[in-house]
Protein backbone atom coordinates (compact mmCIF):
# COMPACT_ATOMS: atom_id res chain seq x y z
CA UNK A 1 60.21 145.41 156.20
CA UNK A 2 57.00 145.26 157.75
CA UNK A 3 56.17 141.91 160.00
CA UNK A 4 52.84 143.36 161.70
CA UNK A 5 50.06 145.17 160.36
CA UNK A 6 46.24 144.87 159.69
CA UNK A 7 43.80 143.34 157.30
CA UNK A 8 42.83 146.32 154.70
CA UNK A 9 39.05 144.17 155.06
CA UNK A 10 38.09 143.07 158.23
CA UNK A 11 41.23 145.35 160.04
CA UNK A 12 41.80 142.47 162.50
CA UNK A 13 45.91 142.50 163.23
CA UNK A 14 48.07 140.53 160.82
CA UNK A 15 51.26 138.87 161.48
CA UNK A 16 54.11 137.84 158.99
CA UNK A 17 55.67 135.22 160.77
CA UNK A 18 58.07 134.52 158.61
CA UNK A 19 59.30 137.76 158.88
CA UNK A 20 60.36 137.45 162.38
CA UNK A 21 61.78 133.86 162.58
CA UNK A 22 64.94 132.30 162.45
CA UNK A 23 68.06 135.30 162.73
CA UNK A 24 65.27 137.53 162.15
CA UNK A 25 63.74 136.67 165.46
CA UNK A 26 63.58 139.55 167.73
CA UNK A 27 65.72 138.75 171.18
CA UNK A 28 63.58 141.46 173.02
CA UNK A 29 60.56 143.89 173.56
CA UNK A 30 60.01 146.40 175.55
CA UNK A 31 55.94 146.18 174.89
CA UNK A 32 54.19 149.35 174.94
CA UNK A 33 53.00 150.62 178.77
CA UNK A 34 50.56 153.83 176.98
CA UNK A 35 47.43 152.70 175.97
CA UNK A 36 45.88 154.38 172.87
CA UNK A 37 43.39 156.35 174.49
CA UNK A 38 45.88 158.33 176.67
CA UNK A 39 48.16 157.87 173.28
CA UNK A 40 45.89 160.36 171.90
CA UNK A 41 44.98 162.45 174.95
CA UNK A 42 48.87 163.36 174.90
CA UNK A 43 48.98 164.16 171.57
CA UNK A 44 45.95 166.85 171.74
CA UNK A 45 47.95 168.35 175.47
CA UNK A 46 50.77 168.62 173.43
CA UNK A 47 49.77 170.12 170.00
CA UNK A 48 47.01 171.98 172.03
CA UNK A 49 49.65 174.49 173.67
CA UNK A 50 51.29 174.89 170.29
CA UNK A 51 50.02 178.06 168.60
CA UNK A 52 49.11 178.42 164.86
CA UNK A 53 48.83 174.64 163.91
CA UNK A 54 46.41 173.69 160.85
CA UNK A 55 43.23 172.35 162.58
CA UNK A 56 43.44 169.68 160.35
CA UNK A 57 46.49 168.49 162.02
CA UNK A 58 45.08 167.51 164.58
CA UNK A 59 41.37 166.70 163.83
CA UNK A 60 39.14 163.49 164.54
CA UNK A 61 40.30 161.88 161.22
CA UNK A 62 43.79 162.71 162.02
CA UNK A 63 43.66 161.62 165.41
CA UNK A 64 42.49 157.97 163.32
CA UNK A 65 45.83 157.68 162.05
CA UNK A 66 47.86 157.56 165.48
CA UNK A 67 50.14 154.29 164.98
CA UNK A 68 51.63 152.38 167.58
CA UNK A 69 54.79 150.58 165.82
CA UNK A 70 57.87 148.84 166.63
CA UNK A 71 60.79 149.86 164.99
CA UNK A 72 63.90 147.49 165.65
CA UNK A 73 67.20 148.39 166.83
CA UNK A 74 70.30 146.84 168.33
CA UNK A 75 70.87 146.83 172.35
CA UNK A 76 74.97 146.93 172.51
CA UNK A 77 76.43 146.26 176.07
CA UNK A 78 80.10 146.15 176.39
CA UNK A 79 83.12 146.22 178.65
CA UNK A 80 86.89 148.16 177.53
CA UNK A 81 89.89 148.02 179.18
CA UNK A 82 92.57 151.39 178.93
CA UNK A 83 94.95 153.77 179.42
CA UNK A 84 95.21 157.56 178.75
CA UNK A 85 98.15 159.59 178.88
CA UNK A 86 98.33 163.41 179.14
CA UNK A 87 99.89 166.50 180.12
CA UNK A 88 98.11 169.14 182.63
CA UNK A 89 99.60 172.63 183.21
CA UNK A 90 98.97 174.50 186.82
CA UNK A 91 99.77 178.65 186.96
CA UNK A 92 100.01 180.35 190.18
CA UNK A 93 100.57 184.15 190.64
CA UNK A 94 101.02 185.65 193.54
CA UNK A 95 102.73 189.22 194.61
CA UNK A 96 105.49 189.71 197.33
CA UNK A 97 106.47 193.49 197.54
CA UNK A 98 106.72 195.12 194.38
CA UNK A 99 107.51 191.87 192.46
CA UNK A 100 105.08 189.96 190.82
CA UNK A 101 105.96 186.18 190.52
CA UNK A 102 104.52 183.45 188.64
CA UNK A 103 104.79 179.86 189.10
CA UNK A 104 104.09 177.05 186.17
CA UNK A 105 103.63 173.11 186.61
CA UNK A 106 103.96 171.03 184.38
CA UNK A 107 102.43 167.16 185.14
CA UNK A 108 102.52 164.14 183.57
CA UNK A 109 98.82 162.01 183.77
CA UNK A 110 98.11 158.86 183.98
CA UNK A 111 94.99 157.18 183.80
CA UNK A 112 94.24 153.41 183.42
CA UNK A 113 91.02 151.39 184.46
CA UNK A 114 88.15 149.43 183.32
CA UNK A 115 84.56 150.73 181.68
CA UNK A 116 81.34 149.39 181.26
CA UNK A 117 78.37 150.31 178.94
CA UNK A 118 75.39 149.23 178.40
CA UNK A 119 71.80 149.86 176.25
CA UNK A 120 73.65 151.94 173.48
CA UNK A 121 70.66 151.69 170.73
CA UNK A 122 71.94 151.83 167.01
CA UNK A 123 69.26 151.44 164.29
CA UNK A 124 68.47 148.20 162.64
CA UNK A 125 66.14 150.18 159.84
CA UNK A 126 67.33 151.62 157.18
CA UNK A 127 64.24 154.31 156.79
CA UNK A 128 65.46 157.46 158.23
CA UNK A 129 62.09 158.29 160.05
CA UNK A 130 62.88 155.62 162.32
CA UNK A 131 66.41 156.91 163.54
CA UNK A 132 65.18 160.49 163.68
CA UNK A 133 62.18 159.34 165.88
CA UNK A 134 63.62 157.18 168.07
CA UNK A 135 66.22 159.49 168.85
CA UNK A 136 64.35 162.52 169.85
CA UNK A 137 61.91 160.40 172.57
CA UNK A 138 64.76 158.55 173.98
CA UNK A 139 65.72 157.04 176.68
CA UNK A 140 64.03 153.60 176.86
CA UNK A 141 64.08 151.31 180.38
CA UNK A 142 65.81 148.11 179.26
CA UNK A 143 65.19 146.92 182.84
CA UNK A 144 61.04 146.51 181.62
CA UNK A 145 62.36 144.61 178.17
CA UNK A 146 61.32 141.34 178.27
CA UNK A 147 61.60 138.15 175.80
CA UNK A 148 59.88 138.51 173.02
CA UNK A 149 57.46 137.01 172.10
CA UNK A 150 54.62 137.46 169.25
CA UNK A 151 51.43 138.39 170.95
CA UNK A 152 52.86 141.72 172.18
CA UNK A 153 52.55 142.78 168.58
CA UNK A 154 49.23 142.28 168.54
CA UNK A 155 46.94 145.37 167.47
CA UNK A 156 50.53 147.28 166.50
CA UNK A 157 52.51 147.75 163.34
CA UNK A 158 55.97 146.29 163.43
CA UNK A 159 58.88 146.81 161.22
CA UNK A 160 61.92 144.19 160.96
CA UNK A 161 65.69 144.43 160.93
CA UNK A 162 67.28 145.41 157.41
CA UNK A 163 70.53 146.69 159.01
CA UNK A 164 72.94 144.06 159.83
CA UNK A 165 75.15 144.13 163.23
CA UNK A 166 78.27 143.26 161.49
CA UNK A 167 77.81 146.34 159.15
CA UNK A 168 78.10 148.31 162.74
CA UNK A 169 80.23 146.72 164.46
CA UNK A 170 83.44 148.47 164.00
CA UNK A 171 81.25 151.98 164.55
CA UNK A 172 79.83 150.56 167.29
CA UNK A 173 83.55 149.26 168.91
CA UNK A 174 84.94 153.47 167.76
CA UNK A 175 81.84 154.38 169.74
CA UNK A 176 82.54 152.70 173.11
CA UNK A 177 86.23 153.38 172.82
CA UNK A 178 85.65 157.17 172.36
CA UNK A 179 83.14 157.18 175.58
CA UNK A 180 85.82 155.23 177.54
CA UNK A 181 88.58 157.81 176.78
CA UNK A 182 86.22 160.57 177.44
CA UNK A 183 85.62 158.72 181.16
CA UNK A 184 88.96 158.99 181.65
CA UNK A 185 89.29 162.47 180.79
CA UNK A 186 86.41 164.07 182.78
CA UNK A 187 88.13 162.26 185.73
CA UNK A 188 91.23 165.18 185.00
CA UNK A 189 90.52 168.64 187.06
CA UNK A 190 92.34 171.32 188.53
CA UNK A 191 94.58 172.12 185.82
CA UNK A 192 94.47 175.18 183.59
CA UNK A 193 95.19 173.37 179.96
CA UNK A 194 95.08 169.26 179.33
CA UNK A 195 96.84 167.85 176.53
CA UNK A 196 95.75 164.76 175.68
CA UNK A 197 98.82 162.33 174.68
CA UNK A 198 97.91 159.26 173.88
CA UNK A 199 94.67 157.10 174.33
CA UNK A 200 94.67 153.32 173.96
CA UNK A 201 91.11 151.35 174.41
CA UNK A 202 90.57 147.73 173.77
CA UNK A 203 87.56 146.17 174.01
CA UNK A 204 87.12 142.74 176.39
CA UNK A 205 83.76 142.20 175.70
CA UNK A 206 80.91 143.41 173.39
CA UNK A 207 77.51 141.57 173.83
CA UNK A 208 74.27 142.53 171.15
CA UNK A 209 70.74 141.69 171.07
CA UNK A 210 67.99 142.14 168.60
CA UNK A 211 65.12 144.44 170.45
CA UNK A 212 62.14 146.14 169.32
CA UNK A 213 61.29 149.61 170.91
CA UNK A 214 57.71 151.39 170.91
CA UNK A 215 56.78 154.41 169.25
CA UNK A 216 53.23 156.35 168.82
CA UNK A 217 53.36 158.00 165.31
CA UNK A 218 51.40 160.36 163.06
CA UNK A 219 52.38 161.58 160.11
CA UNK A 220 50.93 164.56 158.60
CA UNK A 221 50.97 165.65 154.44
CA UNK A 222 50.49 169.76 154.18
CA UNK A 223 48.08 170.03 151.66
CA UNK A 224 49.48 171.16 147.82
CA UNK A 225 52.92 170.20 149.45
CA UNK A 226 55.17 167.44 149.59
CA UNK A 227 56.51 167.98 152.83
CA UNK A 228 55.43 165.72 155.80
CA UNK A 229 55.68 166.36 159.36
CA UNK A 230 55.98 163.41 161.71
CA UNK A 231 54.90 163.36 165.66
CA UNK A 232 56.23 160.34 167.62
CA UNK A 233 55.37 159.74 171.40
CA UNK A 234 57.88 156.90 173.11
CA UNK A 235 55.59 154.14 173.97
CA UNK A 236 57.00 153.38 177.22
CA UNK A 237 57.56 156.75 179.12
CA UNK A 238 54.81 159.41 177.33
CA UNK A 239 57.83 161.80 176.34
CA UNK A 240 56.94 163.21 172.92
CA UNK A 241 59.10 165.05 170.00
CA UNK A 242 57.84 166.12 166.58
CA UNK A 243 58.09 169.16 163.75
CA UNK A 244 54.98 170.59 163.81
CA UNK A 245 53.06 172.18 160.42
CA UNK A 246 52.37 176.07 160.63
CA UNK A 247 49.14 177.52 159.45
CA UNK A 248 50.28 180.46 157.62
CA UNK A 249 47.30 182.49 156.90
CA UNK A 250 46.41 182.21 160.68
CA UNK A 251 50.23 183.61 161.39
CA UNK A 252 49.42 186.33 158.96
CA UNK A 253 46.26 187.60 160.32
CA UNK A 254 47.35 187.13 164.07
CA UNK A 255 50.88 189.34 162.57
CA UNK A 256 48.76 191.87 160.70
CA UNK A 257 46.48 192.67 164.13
CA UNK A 258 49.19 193.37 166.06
CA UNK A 259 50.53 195.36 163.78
CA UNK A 260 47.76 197.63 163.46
CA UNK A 261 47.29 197.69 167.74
CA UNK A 262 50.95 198.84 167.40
CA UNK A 263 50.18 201.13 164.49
CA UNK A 264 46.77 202.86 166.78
CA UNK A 265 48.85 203.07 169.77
CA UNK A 266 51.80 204.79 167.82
CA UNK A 267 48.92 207.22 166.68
CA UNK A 268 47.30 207.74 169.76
CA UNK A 269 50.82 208.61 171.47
CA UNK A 270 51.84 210.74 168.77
CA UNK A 271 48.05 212.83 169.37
CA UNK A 272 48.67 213.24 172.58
CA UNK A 273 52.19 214.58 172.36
CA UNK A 274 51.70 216.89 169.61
């Protein structure tokens, strides 16, 4: 799936073409606004108030292998049209001389109106780093994506689609109707219980577009394990997500010090009150 990349000789940026032509043509980009330098100066802020990580983690040579890639997804905009029907129940208790009295309501609800959505992402990759990722450093400003067009991918990995929109679609049309109904119900208050009756959505309109989003990624291998730990830093806004590896012999000796301050001062008490 990869459509960017670099020349293993001369490492001067590569670009399949053919990989990103025709219906594989990206609609959109939002191109990356973090240059590497600061790329990297984030990364070391962040791991750098992390306690017991592997210096190797995040060493010079590590460092090397910060990425900037584009992983594609689908932009889904959409409008849904509704109605949601439900019962609400109201209890009132008040006290009039020795008599306690208790009033129920019972109401019917009615809701009906119009929604409108738009940027859901859904993942056009198949590689579950991507999704994962992606997630965790949302959201993205669609207002700064702009038509695509190939030299933003210059000096960046890219990945292309292998996730179809018609294998989403009906997902994606549950999706919106769900969030629609939900609309409707946060609009209910003031009622003890809601039951919810009935819930019809349709959908009017439902509009997609082929985008590519920026990510900074590392990857890390522990050493004598096969267990990799990933670091990804949204391209566009700086936030950053990531599992970070644990040194454990540093957690051991830091755990064993305090437990022998702990074990002196338990000593030192017990002296003094014998």
């Amino acid at each position: 799936t990869t459509a960017s990349t670099f020349c293993f000789y001369c490492h001067n940026p590569v670009l399949l073409t053919e990989r990103l032509s025709g219906t594989f043509l990206p609609e959109k980009v939002i191109p990356f606004q973090i240059e590497r330098e600061t790329a990297e100066q984030h990364f070391l802020n962040w791991v750098g108030k992390k306690k017991f990580i592997p210096k190797a983690f995040f060493n010079k040579k590590q460092i090397e292998n910060l990425s900037g890639v584009y992983f594609p997804y689908w932009q889904v905009e959409a409008s849904v049209a509704g109605n949601l029907s439900a019962r609400g129940r109201t209890v009132r208790v008040w006290v009039q001389g020795d008599t306690e009295f208790t009033e129920t309501s019972d109401y019917a609800i009615e809701r009906k109106g119009n929604s409108e959505f738009k940027d859901l992402v859904k993942k056009a990759l198949q590689k579950n780093l991507s999704d994962h990722l992606v997630g965790a450093v949302e959201p993205f400003d669609f207002s700064q994506a702009v038509t695509f067009q190939n030299q933003y991918l210059a000096g960046f990995l890219t990945e292309k689609r292998d996730i179809e929109f018609n294998t989403l679609e009906d997902q994606v049309e549950n999706e919106f109707q769900n969030y629609a109904t939900q609309l409707m119900k946060n609009t209910i208050t003031g009622y003890v219980s809601v039951t919810q009756e009935q819930a019809n959505q349709t959908l009017q309109k439902m509009e997609k577009a082929y985008v590519l989003l920026p990510i900074w990624l590392l990857t890390y291998r522990e050493p004598g394990r096969d267990k990799l730990y990933y670091y990804a830093m949204n391209g566009q806004t700086g936030k950053v997500a990531g599992v970070l590896p644990i040194d454990q012999a540093k957690l051991i000796i830091t755990t064993a010090f305090f437990a022998v301050i702990l074990l002196i001062i338990g000593l030192a008490v017990g002296y003094l009150l014998s």
